[in-house]
Each structure stands twice: as C-alpha cells, then as structure tokens.
C-alpha atoms as a PDB file:
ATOM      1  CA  UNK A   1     -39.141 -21.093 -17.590  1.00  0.00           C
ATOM      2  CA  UNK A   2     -37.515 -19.316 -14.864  1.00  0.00           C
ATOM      3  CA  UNK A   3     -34.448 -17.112 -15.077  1.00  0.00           C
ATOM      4  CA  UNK A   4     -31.740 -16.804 -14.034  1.00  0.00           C
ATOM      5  CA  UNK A   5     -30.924 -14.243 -10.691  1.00  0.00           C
ATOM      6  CA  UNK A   6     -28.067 -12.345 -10.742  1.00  0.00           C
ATOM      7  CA  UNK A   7     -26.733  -9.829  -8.637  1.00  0.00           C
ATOM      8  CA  UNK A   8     -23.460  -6.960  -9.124  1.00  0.00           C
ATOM      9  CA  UNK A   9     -21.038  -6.523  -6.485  1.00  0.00           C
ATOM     10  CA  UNK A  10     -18.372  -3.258  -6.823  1.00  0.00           C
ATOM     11  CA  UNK A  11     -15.628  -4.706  -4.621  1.00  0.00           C
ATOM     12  CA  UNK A  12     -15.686  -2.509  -1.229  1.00  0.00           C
ATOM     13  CA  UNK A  13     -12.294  -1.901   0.462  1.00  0.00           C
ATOM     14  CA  UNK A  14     -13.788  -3.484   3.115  1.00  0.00           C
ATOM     15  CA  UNK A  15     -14.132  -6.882   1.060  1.00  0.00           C
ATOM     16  CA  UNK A  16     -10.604  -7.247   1.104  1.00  0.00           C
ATOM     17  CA  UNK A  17      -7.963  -8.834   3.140  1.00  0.00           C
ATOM     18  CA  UNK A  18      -4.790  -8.960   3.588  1.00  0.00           C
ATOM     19  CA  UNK A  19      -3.710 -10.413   0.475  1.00  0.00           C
ATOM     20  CA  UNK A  20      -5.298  -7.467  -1.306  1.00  0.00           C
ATOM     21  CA  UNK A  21      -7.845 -10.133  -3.036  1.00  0.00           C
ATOM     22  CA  UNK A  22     -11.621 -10.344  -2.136  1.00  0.00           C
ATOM     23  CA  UNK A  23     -11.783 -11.698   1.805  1.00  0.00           C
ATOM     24  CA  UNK A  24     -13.339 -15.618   1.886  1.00  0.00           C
ATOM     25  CA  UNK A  25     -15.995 -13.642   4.448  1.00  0.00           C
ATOM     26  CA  UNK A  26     -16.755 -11.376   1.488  1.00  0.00           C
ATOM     27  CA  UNK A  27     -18.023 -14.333  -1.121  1.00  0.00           C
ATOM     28  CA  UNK A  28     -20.633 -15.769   1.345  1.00  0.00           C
ATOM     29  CA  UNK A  29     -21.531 -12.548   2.488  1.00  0.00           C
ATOM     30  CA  UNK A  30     -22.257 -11.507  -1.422  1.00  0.00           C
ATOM     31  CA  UNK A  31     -24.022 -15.067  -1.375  1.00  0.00           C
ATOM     32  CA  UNK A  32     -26.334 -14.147   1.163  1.00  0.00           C
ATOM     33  CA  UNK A  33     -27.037 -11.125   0.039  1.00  0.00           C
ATOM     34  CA  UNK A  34     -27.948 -12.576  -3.748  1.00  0.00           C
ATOM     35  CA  UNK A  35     -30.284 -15.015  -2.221  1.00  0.00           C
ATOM     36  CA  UNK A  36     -31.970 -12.749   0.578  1.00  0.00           C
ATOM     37  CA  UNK A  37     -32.683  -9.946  -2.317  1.00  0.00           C
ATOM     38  CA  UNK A  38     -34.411 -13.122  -5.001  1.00  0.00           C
ATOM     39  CA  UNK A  39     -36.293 -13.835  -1.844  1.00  0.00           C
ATOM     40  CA  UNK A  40     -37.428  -9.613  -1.518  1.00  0.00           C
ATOM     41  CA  UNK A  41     -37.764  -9.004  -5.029  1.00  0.00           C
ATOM     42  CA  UNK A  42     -40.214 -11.984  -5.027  1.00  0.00           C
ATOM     43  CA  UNK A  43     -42.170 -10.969  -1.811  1.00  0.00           C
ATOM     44  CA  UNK A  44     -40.635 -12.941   1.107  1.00  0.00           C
ATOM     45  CA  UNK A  45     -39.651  -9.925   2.871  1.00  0.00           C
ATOM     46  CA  UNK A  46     -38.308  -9.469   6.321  1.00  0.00           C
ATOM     47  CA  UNK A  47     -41.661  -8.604   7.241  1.00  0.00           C
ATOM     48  CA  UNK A  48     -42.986 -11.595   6.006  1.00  0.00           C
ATOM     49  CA  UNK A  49     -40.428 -13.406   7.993  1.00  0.00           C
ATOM     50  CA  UNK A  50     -41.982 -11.573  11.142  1.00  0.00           C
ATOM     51  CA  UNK A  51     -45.915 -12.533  10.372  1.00  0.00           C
ATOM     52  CA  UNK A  52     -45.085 -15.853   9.828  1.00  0.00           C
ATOM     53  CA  UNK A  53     -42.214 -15.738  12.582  1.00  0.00           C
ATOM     54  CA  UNK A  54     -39.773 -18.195  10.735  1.00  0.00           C
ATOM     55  CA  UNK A  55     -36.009 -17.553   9.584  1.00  0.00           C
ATOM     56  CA  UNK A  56     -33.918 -18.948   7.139  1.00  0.00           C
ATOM     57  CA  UNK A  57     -30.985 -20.827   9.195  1.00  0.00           C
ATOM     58  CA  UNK A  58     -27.816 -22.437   7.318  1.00  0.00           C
ATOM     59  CA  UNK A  59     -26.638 -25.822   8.236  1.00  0.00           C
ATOM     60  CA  UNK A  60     -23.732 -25.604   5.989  1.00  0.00           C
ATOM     61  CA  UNK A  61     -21.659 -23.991   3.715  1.00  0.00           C
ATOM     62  CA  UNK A  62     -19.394 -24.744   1.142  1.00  0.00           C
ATOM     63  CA  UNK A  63     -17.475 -22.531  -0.927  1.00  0.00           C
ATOM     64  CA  UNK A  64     -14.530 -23.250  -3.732  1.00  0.00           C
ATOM     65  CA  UNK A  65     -12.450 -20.972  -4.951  1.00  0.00           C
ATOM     66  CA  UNK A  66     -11.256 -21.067  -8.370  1.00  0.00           C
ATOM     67  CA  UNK A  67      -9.355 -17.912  -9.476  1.00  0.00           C
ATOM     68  CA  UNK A  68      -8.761 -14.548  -7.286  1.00  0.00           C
ATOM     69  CA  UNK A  69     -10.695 -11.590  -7.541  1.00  0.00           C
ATOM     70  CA  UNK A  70      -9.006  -8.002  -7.027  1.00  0.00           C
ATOM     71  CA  UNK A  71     -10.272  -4.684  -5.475  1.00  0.00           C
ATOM     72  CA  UNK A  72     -10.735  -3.196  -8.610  1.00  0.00           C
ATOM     73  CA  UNK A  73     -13.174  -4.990 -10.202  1.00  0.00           C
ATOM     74  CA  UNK A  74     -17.450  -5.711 -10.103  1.00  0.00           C
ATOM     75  CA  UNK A  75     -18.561  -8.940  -9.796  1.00  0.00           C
ATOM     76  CA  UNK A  76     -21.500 -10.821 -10.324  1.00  0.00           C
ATOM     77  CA  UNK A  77     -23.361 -13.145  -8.209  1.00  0.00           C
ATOM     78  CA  UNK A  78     -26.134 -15.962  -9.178  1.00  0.00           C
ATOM     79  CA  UNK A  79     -28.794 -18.083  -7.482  1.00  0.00           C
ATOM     80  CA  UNK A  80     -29.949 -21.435  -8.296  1.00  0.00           C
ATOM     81  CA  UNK A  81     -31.908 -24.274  -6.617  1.00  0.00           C
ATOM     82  CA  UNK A  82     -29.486 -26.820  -6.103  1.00  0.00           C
ATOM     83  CA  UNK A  83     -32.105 -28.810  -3.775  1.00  0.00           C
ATOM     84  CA  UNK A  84     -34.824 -29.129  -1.810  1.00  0.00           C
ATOM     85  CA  UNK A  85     -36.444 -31.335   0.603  1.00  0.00           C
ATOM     86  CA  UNK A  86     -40.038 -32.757  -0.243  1.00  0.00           C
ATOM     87  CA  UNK A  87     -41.341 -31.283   2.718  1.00  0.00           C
ATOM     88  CA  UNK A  88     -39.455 -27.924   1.765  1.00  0.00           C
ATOM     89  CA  UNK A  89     -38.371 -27.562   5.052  1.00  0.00           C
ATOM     90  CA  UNK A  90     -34.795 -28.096   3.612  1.00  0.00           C
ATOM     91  CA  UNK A  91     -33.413 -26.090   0.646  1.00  0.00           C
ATOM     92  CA  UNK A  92     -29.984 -25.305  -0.950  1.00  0.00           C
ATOM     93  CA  UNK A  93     -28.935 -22.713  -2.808  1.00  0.00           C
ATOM     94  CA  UNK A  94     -26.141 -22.572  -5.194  1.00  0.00           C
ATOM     95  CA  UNK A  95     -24.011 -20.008  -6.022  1.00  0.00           C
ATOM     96  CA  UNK A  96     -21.494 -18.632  -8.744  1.00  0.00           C
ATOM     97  CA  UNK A  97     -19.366 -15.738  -8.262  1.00  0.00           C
ATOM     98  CA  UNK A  98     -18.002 -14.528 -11.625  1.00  0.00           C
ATOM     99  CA  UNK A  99     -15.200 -11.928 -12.745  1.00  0.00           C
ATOM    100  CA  UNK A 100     -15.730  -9.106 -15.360  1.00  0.00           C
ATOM    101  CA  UNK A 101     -14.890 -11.251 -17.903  1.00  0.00           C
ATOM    102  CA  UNK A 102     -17.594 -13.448 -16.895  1.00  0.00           C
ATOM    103  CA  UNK A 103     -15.272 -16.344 -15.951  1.00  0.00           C
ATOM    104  CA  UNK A 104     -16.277 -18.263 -12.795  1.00  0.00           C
ATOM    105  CA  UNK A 105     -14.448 -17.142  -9.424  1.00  0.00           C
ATOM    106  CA  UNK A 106     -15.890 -19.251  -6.884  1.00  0.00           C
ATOM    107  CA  UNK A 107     -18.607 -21.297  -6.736  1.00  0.00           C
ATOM    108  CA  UNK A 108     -20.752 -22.295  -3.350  1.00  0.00           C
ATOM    109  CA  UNK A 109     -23.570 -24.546  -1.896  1.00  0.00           C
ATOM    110  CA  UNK A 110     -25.418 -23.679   1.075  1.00  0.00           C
ATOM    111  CA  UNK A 111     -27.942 -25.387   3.035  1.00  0.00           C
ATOM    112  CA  UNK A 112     -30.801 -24.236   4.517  1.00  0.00           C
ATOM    113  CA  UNK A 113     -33.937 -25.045   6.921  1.00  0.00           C
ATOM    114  CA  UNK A 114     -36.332 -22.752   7.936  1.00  0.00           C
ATOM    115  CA  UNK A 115     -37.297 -22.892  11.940  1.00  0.00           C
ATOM    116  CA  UNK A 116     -39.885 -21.213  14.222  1.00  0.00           C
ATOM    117  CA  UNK A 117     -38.805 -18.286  16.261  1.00  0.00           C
ATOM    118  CA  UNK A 118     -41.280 -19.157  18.736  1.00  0.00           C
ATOM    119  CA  UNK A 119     -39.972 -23.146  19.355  1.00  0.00           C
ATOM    120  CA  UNK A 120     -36.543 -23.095  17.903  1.00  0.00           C
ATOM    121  CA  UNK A 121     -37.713 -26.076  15.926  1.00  0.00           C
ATOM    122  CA  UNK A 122     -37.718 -26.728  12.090  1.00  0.00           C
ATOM    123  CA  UNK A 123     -41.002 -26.145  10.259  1.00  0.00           C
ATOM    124  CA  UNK A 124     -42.375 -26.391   6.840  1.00  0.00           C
ATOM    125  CA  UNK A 125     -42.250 -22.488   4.823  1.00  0.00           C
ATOM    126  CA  UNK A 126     -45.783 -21.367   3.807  1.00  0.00           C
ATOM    127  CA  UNK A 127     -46.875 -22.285   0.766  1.00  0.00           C
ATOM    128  CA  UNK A 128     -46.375 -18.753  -1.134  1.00  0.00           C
ATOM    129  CA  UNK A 129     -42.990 -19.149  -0.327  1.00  0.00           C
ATOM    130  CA  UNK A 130     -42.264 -22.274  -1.765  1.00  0.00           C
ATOM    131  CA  UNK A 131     -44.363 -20.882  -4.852  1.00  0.00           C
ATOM    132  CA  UNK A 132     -40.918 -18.330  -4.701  1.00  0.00           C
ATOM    133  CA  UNK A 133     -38.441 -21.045  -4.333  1.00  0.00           C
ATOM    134  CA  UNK A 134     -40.122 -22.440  -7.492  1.00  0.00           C
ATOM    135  CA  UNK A 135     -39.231 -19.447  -9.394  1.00  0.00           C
ATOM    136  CA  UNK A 136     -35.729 -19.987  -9.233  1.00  0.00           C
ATOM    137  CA  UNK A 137     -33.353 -22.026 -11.524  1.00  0.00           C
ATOM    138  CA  UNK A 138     -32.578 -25.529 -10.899  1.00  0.00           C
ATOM    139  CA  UNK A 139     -28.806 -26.290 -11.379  1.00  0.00           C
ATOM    140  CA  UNK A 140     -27.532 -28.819 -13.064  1.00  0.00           C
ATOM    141  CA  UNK A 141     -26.927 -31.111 -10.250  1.00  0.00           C
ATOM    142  CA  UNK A 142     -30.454 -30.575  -8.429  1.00  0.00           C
ATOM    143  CA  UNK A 143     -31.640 -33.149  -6.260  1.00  0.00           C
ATOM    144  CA  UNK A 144     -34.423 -33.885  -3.525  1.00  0.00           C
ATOM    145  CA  UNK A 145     -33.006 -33.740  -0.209  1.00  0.00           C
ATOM    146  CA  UNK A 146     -33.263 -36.032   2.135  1.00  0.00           C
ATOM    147  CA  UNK A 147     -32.357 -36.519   5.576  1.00  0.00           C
ATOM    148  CA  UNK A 148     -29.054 -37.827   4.966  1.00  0.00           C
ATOM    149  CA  UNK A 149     -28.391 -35.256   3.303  1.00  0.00           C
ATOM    150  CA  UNK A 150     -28.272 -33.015   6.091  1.00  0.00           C
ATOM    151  CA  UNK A 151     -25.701 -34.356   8.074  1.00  0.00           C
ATOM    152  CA  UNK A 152     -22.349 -35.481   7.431  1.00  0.00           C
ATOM    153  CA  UNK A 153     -20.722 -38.761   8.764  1.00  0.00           C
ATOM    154  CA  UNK A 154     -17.505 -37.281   9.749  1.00  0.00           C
ATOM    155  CA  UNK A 155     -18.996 -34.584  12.363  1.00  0.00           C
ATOM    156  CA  UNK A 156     -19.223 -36.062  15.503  1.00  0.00           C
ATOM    157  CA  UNK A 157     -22.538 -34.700  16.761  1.00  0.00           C
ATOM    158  CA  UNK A 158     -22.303 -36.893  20.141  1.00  0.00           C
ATOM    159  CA  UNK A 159     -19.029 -35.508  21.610  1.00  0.00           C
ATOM    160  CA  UNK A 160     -19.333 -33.465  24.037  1.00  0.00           C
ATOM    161  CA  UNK A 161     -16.891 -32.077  26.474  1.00  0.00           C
ATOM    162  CA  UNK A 162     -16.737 -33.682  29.858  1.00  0.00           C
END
C-alpha cells in the first residue's frame, strides 16, 4: 500500500505578502515543489526528463483556501493521485497544505499532461514513470480522466482577437 508523501515548508519572508500571511504564489509554488521532489525521490529526475525529452505541463490549477497561514510557522505539504488518464498522458495531483497543528490550510488540484520538447505535442510518459505515479496515494475522490475532463465549458478557446 503506498504512503503517503509529505513535504515541510519553514515559511520564507519571501512567501509572504502584503497581508503578512503566506502569498497565494507561495502555496502552488510549495505544491510544485512537493510533487517535483515524489517524482526525484522516486527516479524521474530532471535528467530523466532530458533522455526522454518530455516535461510535465499544467493545464490547470485550482487552489482553496481555508484558514491563513503566518510567517512564523512550518508547514506541511502532501501529494496524492487525484486522477489519471488511461493513456497516462493526463494526471492530477492533489494537494493539502496543513498548519502546525496539522489542521488543513488550503487544499489544491492540478492538472497535468506531459508533451514532447521536440513537437510541442502531448505524449504518453514511459512506462517506469507511470510505475512512479503508481506509487502514490489515490485520494478519496480519484477518478479516470477523460477528455472532458480537460477542458472547461466556460473558457472560450475559439475567441480570438481580431
């Protein structure tokens, strides 16, 4: 049974804005930085992203905040499956940001695909990294992904400007 990832954050000075509470740009960069160090620890390094010349790129993001978190405190950071597509070409991650006292803080969803460097185009991972994705947690609300559920009906991806 896999477990669960976790990652501690010490709140930078730099991680905070002008409300003197942790910056919205701070949770997703935490985010990223909990799922790109699961992927290391588990052997899909950045050089691994050069040999097979693919990159993780993020359709969307959504984040929720649910209680402020201050300068002076660490915070931890999780990683779960919360989907994937069954050509694994789409996967998202979700996230929980708690406080100290282990309470929930935020909580986020991000989607990804993987594409080719070389064609710009989406592709399907190799198969030792999906073995990697399989290592990690499936939340509670895990699904297969499907193509619908990588676009939204309320973006108007035919406007353009004339």
């Amino acid at each position: 049974m896999p477990k669960p990832f976790i990652k501690q954050f010490e709140i930078r000075w730099s991680d905070v804005d002008a409300n003197r509470h942790l910056a919205n740009t701070a949770y997703s960069a935490y985010m990223v930085h909990t799922r790109m160090s699961f992927l290391t620890d588990n052997g899909v390094t950045l050089e691994s992203f050069v040999a097979a010349n693919i990159g993780p790129v993020i359709l969307n993001e959504h984040l929720h905040y649910i209680r402020e978190l201050l300068p002076t405190e660490t915070v931890k950071v999780d990683v779960e499956l919360g989907g994937i597509s069954e050509d694994k070409r789409f996967i998202q991650f979700n996230h929980h940001v708690y406080n100290e006292e282990g309470r929930i803080a935020a909580y986020g969803e991000v989607l990804i695909a993987w594409i080719s460097l070389e064609t710009r185009k989406m592709v399907i991972p190799p198969e030792d990294w999906n073995r990697v994705i399989d290592l990690l947690v499936k939340s509670e609300s895990f699904k297969t992904i499907s193509g619908a559920d990588t676009r939204f009906g309320h973006v108007p991806y035919q406007k353009a400007i004339t």
